[in-house]
Protein backbone atom coordinates (compact mmCIF):
# COMPACT_ATOMS: atom_id res chain seq x y z
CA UNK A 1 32.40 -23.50 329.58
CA UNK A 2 29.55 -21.00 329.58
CA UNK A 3 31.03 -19.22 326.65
CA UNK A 4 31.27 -21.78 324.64
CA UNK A 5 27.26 -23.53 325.11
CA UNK A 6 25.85 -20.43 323.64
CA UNK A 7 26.72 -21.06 320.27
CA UNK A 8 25.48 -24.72 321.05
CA UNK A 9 21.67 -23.09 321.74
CA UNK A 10 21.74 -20.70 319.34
CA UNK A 11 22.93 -23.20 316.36
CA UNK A 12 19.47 -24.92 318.02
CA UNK A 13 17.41 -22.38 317.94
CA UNK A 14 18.32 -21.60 314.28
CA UNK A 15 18.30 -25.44 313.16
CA UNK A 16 14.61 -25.30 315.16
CA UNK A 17 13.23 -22.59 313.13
CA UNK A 18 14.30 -23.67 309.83
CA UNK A 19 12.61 -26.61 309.78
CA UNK A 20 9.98 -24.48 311.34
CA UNK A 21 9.92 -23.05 307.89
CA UNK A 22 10.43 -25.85 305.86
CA UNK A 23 7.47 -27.65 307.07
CA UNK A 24 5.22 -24.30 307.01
CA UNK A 25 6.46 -24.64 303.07
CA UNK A 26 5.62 -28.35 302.72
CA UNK A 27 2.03 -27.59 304.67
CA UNK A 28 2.11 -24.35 301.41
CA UNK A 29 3.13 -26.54 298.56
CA UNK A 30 0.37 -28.97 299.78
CA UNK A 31 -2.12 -26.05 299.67
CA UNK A 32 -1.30 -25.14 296.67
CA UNK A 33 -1.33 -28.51 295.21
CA UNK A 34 -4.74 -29.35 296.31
CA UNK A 35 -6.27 -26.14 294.92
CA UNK A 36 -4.17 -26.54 291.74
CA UNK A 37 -6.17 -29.76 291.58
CA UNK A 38 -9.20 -28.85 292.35
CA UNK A 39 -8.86 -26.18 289.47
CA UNK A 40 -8.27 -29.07 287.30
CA UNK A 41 -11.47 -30.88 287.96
CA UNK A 42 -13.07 -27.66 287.10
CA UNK A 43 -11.44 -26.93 283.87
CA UNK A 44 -13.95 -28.98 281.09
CA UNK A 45 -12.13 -30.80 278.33
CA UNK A 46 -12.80 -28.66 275.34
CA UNK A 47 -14.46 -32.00 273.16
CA UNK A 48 -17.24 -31.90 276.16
CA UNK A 49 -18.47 -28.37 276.31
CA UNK A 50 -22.27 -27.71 275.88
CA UNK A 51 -21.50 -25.95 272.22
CA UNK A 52 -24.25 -25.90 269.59
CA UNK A 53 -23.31 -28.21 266.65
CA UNK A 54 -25.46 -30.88 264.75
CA UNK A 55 -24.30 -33.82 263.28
CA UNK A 56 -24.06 -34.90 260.13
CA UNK A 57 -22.03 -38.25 259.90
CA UNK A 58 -18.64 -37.36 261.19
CA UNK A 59 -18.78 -33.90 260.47
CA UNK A 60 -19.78 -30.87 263.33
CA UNK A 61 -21.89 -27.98 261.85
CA UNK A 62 -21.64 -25.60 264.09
CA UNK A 63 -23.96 -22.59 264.78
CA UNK A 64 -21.72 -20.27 262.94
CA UNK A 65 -22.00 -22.11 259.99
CA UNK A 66 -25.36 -22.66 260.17
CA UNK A 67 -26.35 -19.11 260.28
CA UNK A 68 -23.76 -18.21 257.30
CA UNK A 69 -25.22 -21.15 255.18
CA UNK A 70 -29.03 -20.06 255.83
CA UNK A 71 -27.86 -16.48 254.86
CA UNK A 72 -26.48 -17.86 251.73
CA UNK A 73 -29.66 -19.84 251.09
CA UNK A 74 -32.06 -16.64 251.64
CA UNK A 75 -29.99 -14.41 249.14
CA UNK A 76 -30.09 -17.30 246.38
CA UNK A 77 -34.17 -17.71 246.75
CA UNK A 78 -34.82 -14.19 247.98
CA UNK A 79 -32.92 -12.31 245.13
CA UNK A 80 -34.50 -14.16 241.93
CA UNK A 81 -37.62 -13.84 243.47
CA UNK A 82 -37.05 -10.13 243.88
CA UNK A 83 -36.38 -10.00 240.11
CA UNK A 84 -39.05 -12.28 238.57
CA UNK A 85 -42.11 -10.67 240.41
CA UNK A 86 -41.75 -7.40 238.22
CA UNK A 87 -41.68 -9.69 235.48
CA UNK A 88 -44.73 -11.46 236.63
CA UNK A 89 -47.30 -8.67 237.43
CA UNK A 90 -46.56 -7.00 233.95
CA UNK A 91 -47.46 -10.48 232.14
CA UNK A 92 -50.54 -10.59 234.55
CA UNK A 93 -51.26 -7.00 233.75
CA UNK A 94 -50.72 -7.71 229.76
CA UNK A 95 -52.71 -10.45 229.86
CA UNK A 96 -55.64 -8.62 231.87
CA UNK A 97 -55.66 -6.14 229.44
CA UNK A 98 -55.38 -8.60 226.42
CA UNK A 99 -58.77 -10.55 228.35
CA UNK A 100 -60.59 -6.69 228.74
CA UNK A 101 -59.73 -6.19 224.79
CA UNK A 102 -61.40 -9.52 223.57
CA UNK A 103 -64.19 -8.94 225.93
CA UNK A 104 -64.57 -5.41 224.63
CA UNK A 105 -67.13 -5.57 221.21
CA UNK A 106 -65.45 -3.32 218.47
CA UNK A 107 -67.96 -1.23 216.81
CA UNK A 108 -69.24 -1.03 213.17
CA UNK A 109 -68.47 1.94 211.08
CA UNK A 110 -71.26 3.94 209.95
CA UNK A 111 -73.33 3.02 206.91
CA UNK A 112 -75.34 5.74 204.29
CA UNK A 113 -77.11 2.96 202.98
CA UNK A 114 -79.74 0.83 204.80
CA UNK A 115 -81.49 -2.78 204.03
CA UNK A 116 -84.78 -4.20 205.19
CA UNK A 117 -84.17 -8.13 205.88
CA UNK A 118 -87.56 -10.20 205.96
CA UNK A 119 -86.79 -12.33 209.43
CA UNK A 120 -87.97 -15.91 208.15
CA UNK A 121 -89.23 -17.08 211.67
CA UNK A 122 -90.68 -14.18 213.35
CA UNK A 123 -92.42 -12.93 210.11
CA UNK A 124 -90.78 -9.62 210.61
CA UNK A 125 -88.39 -6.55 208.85
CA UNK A 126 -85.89 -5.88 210.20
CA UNK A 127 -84.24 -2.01 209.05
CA UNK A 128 -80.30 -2.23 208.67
CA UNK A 129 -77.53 -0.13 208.52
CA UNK A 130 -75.81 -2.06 205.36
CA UNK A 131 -72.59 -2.85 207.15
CA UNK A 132 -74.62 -4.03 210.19
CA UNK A 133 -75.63 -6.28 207.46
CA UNK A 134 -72.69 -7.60 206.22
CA UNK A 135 -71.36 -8.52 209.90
CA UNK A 136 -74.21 -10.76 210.12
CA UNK A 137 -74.01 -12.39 206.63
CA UNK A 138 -70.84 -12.80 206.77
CA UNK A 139 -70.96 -14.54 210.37
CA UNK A 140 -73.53 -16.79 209.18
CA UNK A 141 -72.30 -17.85 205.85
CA UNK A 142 -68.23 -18.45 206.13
CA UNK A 143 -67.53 -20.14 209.31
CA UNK A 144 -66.04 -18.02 211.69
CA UNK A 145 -62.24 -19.57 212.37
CA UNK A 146 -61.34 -18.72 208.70
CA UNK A 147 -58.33 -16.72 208.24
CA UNK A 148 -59.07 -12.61 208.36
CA UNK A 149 -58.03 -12.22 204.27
CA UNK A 150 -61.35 -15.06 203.31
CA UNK A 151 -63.42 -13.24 205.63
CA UNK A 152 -62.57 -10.26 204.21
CA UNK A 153 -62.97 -11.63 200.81
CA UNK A 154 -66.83 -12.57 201.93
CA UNK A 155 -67.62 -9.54 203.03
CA UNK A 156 -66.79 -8.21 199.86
CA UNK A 157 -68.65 -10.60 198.26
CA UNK A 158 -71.88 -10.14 200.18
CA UNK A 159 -71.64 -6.44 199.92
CA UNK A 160 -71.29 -6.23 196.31
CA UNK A 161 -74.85 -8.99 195.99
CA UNK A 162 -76.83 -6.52 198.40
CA UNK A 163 -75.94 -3.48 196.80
CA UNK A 164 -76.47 -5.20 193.04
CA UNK A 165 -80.06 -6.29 194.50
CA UNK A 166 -80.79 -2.96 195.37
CA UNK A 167 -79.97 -1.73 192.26
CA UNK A 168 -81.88 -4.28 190.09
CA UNK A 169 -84.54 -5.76 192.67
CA UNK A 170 -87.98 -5.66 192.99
CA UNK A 171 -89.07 -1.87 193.98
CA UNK A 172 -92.09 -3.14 195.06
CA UNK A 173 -91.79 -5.59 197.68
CA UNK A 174 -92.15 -5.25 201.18
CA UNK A 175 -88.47 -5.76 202.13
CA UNK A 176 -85.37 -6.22 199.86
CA UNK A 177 -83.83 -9.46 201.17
CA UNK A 178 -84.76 -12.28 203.04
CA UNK A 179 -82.71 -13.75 205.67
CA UNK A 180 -82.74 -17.17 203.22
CA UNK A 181 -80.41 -19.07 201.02
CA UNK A 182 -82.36 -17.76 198.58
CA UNK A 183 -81.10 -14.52 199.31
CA UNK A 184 -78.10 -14.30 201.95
CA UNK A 185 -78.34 -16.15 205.29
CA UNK A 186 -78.14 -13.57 207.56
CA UNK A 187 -78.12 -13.74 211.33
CA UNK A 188 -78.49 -10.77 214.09
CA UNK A 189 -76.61 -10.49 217.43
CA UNK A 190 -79.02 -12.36 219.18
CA UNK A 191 -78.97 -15.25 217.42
CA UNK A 192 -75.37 -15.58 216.67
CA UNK A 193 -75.23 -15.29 220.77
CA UNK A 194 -77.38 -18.42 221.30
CA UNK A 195 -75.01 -20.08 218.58
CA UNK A 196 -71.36 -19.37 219.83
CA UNK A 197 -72.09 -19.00 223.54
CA UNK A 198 -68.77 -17.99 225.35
CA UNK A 199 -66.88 -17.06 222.19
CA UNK A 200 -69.44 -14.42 220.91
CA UNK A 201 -67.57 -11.52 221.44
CA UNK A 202 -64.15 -13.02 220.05
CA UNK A 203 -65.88 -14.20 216.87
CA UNK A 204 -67.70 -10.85 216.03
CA UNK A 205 -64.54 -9.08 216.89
CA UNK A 206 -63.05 -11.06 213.88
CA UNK A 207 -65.46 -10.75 211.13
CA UNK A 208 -66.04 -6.86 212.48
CA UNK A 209 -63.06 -6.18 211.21
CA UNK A 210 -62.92 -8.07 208.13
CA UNK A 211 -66.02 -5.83 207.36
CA UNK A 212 -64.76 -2.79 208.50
CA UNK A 213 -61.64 -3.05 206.68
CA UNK A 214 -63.94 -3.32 203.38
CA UNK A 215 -66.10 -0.86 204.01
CA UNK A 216 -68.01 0.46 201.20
CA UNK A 217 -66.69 -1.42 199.07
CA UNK A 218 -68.00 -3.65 196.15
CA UNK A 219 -66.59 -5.71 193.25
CA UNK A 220 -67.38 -4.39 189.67
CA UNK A 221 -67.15 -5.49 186.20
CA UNK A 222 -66.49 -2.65 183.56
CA UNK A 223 -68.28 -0.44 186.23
CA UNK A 224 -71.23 -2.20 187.43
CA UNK A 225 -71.76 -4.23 190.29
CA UNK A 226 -71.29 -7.85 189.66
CA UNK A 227 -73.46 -10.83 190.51
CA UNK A 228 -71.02 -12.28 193.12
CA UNK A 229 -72.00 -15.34 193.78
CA UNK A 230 -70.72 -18.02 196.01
CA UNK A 231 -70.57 -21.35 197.27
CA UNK A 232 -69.24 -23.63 200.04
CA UNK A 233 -66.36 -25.68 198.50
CA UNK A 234 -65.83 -27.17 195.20
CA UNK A 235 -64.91 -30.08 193.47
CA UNK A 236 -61.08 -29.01 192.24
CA UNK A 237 -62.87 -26.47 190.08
CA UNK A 238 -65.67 -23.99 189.76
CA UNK A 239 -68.00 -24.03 187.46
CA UNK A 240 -69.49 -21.83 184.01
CA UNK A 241 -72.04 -19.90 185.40
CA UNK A 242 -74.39 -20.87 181.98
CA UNK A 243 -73.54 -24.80 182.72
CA UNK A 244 -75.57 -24.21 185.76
CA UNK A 245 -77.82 -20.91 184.84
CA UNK A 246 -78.76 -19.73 181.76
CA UNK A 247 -76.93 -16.31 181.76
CA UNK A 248 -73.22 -16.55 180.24
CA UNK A 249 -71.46 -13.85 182.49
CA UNK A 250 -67.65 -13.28 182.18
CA UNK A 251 -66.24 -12.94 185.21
CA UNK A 252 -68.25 -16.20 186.38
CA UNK A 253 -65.55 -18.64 184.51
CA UNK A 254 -64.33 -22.10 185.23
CA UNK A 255 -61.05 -21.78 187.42
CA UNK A 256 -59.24 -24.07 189.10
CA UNK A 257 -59.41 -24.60 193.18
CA UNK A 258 -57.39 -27.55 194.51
CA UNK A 259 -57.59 -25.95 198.14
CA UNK A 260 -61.52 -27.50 198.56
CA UNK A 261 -60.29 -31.22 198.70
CA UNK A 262 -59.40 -30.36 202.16
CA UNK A 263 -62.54 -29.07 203.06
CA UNK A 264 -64.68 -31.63 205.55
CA UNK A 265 -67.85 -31.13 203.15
CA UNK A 266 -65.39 -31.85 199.83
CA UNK A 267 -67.36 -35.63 199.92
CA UNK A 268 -70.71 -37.13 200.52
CA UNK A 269 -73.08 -39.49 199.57
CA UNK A 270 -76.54 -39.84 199.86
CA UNK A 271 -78.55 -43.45 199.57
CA UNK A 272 -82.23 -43.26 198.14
CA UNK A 273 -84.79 -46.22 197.59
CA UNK A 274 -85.90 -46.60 194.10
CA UNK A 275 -89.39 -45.53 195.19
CA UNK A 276 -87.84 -42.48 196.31
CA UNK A 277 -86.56 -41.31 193.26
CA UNK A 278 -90.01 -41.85 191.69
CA UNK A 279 -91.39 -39.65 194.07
CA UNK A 280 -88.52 -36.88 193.66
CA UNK A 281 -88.31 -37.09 190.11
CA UNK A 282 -91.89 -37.80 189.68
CA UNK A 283 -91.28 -40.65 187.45
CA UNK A 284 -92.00 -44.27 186.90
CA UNK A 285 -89.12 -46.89 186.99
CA UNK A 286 -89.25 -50.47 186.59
CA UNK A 287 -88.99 -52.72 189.71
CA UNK A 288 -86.33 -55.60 190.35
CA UNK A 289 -84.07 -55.00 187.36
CA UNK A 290 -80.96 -52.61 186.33
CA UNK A 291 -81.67 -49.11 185.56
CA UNK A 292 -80.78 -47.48 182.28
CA UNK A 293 -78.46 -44.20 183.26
CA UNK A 294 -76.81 -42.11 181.05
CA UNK A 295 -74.39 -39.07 182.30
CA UNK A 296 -73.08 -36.12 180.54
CA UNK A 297 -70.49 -33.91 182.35
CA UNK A 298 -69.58 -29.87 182.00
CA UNK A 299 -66.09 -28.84 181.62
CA UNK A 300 -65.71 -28.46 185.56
CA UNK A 301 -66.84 -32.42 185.95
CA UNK A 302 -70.12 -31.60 187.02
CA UNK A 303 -73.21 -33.55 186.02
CA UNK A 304 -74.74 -32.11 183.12
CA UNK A 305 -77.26 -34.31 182.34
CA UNK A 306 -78.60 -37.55 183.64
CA UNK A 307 -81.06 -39.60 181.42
CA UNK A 308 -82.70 -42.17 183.56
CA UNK A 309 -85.03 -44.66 181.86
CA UNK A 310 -85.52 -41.87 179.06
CA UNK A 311 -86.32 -39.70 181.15
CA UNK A 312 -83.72 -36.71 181.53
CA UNK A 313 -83.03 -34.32 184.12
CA UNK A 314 -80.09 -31.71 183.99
CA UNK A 315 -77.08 -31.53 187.15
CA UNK A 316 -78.69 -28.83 189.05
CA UNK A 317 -82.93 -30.46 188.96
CA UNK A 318 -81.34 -34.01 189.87
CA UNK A 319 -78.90 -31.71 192.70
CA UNK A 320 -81.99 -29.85 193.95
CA UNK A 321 -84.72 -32.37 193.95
CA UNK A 322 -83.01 -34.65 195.36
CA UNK A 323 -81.15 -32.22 197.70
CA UNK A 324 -77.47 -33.45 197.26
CA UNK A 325 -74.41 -31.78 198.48
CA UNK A 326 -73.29 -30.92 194.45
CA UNK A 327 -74.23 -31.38 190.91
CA UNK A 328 -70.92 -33.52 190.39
CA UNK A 329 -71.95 -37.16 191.61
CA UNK A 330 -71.63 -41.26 190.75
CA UNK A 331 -74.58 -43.13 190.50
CA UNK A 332 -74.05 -46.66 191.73
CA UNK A 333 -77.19 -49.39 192.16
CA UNK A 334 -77.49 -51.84 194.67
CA UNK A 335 -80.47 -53.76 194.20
CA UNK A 336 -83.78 -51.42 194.77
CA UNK A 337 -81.07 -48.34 196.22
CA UNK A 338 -79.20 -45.78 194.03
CA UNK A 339 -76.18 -44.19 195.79
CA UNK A 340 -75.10 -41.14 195.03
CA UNK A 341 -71.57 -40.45 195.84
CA UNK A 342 -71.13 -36.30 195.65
CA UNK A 343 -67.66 -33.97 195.53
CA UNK A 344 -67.95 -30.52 196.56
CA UNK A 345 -71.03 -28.68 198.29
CA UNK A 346 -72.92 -26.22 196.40
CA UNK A 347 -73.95 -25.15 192.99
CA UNK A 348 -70.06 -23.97 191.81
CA UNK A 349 -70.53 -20.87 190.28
CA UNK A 350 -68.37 -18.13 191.72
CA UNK A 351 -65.93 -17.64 194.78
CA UNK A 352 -65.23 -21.28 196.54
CA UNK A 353 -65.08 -19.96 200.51
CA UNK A 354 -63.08 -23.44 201.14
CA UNK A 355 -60.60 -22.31 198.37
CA UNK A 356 -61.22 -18.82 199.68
CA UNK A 357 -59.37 -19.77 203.08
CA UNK A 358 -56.92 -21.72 201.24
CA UNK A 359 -55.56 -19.19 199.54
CA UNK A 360 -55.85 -17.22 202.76
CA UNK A 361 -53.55 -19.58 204.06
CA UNK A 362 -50.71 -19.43 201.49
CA UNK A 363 -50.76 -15.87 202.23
CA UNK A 364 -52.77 -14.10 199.33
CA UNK A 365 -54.81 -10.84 200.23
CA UNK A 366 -58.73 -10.78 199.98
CA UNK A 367 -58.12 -8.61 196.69
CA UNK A 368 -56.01 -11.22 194.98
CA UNK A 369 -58.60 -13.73 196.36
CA UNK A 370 -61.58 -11.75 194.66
CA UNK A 371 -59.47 -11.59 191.47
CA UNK A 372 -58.96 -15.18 191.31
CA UNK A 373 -63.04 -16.39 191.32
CA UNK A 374 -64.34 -13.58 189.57
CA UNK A 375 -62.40 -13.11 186.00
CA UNK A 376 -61.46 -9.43 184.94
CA UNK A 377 -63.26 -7.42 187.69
CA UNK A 378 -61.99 -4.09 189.93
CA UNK A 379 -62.83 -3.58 193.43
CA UNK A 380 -64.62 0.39 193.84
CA UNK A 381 -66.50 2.01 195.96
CA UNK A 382 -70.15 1.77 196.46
CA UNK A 383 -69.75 5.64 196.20
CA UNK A 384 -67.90 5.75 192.87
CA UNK A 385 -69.85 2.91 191.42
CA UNK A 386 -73.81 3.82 192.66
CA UNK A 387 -73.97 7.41 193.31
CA UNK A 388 -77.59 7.29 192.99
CA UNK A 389 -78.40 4.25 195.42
CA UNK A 390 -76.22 6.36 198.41
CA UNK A 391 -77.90 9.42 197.49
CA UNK A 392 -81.92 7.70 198.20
C-alpha cells in the first residue's frame, strides 16, 4: 500500500506547484498590464502636442514653414534692394554734380577792346572789357528764357552796334555809351542779381555762352560794320528803315515775321483824354464833337502819317509823344477819349527778338537768324573788319 501512495503525493506536489506557477504568471501578466497602461496614459496623442503652429482658418503653419517663407520674403526685398542702391547713389552723385555745375559761374573770354558805359543812376563810368559788355546787354535787353540760337543772335547784334559806335561816335565825350535805350540797356552783375534772385547764376550761365560762342564777332555789310538795330516784336513785319528814319540803308528792308503774333507784347492799347492829346501834341482840338483823322500807312502797315484836325504828325512823333507800344495803331473815339489800339512793340526797323526766338524754335542757327533781318550782310571778325579800333 505504501508503494503505491507515493505517486499519490508526488502527483500533489507537482499539481501544487504548477498552479504555484500559474498564479505567479497571472500576478506577472497583471504587472505587466498595469504598467503597459500606465505607459499609455503617458504616451500624448500626436493632434495635442505643444508644437509651434499658427492658424490661419483651417490650415497649420508650422514653424518650419514659417522660417522658409520669411527666408523667401528677405531674398525677394533684400536682393532688388541690393541692386537699385548702386543705381541710386550714381543718380544722386550725377545730380550733385549737375547742381555744383549750375552753381558754378562760367567765365567770359578775354576782350582786346574795352567800353566806358555812363551808369544812368549813380552818375558814373564804368571801364569794360567789350564782351563783359555784351553779357550785360544782352541779359538786359532779350529776356533771358529765350532759346541759346536768339541769344546768340543778340549778342551779335549788340556787338556789331558797340563796335560801329566806336568807330563813328563822338571822340570827344566823356564815355562812349550810356547804359540807356538811347544807347543799349545794359546791366552789371549786381544789378542783374537783385533782378533774378535765386536763378542768377543759371541765367548768366546761358547768355555767357551765347556770348562766348560769338566772340569777336560782328555783322558787316560789304565790309563795314552795320547799324544793327533792333526791336522787341513786330507787327507780322519789319519795317524800311527810311519809313521810320531818314537814312535808306539796305540791309534794313521790310521782311516778313509771323513768329511776333505770339509774343505777349504783340497787342496793346492805350486810352488818352482829349485834353491829353492837346498837351502831347501841343495842339488845339475842338471840344464835344467828332475829330477829323486821317491815316496813311508804310508798306509794313505802320502809321505813316496821322493828320488830326489839320494838323499832321508822322508814325514815329505820334508813337513817341504819346509813348505807345508801336507806330502801327487804330484810332477809335469815344466821346472826349481816343483809344489807341497798337500791334507790335517798338520802332520795327531791324532784327524782331520775338521773331528772333521763333525762328530759334523751328530750329534755325543765330547766323541764318542774322541773315534773315538784316538783307545781304556777312558775319566777320571784329579783327578782320576794324584792325585799327583793336589796335588803340
Amino acid at each position: 500500500m505504501k508503494r503505491g501512495n507515493k505517486p499519490y503525493k508526488a502527483n500533489q506536489k507537482n499539481i501544487a506547484r504548477i498552479m504555484e506557477l500559474q498564479k505567479k504568471r497571472q500576478q506577472d501578466s497583471s504587472n505587466n498590464k498595469n504598467t503597459t497602461m500606465a505607459n499609455k496614459r503617458n504616451i500624448i496623442p500626436f493632434t495635442y502636442r505643444k508644437t509651434i503652429h499658427f492658424n490661419r482658418g483651417t490650415r497649420v503653419w508650422r514653424a518650419p514653414t514659417i522660417i522658409i517663407l520669411a527666408s523667401l520674403m528677405m531674398i525677394i526685398l533684400i536682393i532688388p534692394t541690393l541692386v537699385v542702391i548702386p543705381f541710386v547713389n550714381e543718380n544722386k552723385q550725377e545730380a550733385s554734380s549737375i547742381d555744383m555745375e549750375q552753381n558754378e559761374e562760367l567765365g567770359i573770354e578775354d576782350s582786346s577792346l574795352s567800353v566806358e558805359v555812363m551808369r544812368s543812376v549813380t552818375k558814373t563810368v564804368e571801364d569794360l572789357p567789350l564782351e563783359t559788355y555784351i553779357v550785360g546787354v544782352v541779359a538786359s535787353e532779350m529776356p533771358s528764357e529765350f532759346e541759346p540760337e536768339a541769344l546768340k543772335a543778340q549778342a551779335l547784334a549788340a556787338r556789331t552796334f558797340t563796335v560801329n559806335h566806336l568807330l563813328h561816335g563822338n571822340s570827344d565825350a566823356a564815355y562812349d555809351l550810356t547804359d540807356t535805350v538811347t544807347h543799349q540797356v545794359y546791366k552789371n552783375e549786381l544789378d542783374l542779381q537783385k533782378q533774378w534772385g535765386s536763378d542768377f547764376t543759371a541765367n548768366m550761365n546761358k547768355i555767357k555762352e551765347a556770348v562766348n560762342a560769338t566772340k569777336g564777332e560782328i555783322i558787316t555789310y560789304q565790309d563795314a560794320p552795320i547799324t544793327a538795330q533792333f526791336f522787341s516784336t513786330s507787327n507780322g513785319f519789319t519795317e524800311n528803315s527810311e519809313d521810320y528814319w531818314e537814312n535808306e540803308l539796305p540791309y534794313l528792308r521790310s521782311v516778313e515775321s509771323p513768329w511776333d503774333k505770339d509774343s505777349p507784347k504783340f497787342l496793346g492799347q492805350g486810352t488818352f483824354s482829349v485834353d491829353e492829346v492837346e498837351a502831347a501834341l501841343q495842339i488845339e482840338l475842338p471840344k464835344g464833337a467828332a475829330l477829323n483823322l486821317e491815316v496813311t500807312r508804310t508798306e509794313s502797315g505802320r502809321v505813316k502819317e496821322l493828320a488830326i484836325e489839320g494838323h499832321t504828325f508822322s508814325g514815329r512823333e505820334i508813337r513817341e509823344k504819346l509813348k505807345l507800344n508801336s507806330n502801327d495803331f487804330q484810332i477809335k473815339q469815344n466821346n472826349d477819349h481816343l483809344v489807341f489800339t497798337t500791334k507790335g512793340n517798338g520802332h520795327g526797323v531791324g532784327m524782331s527778338q520775338y521773331g528772333a526766338n521763333g525762328m530759334a524754335l523751328e530750329g534755325k542757327t543765330y547766323q541764318e537768324i542774322i541773315k534773315y533781318y538784316y538783307q545781304g550782310v556777312e558775319i566777320n571778325s571784329i579783327n578782320d573788319t576794324a584792325p585799327t579800333l583793336v589796335a588803340r
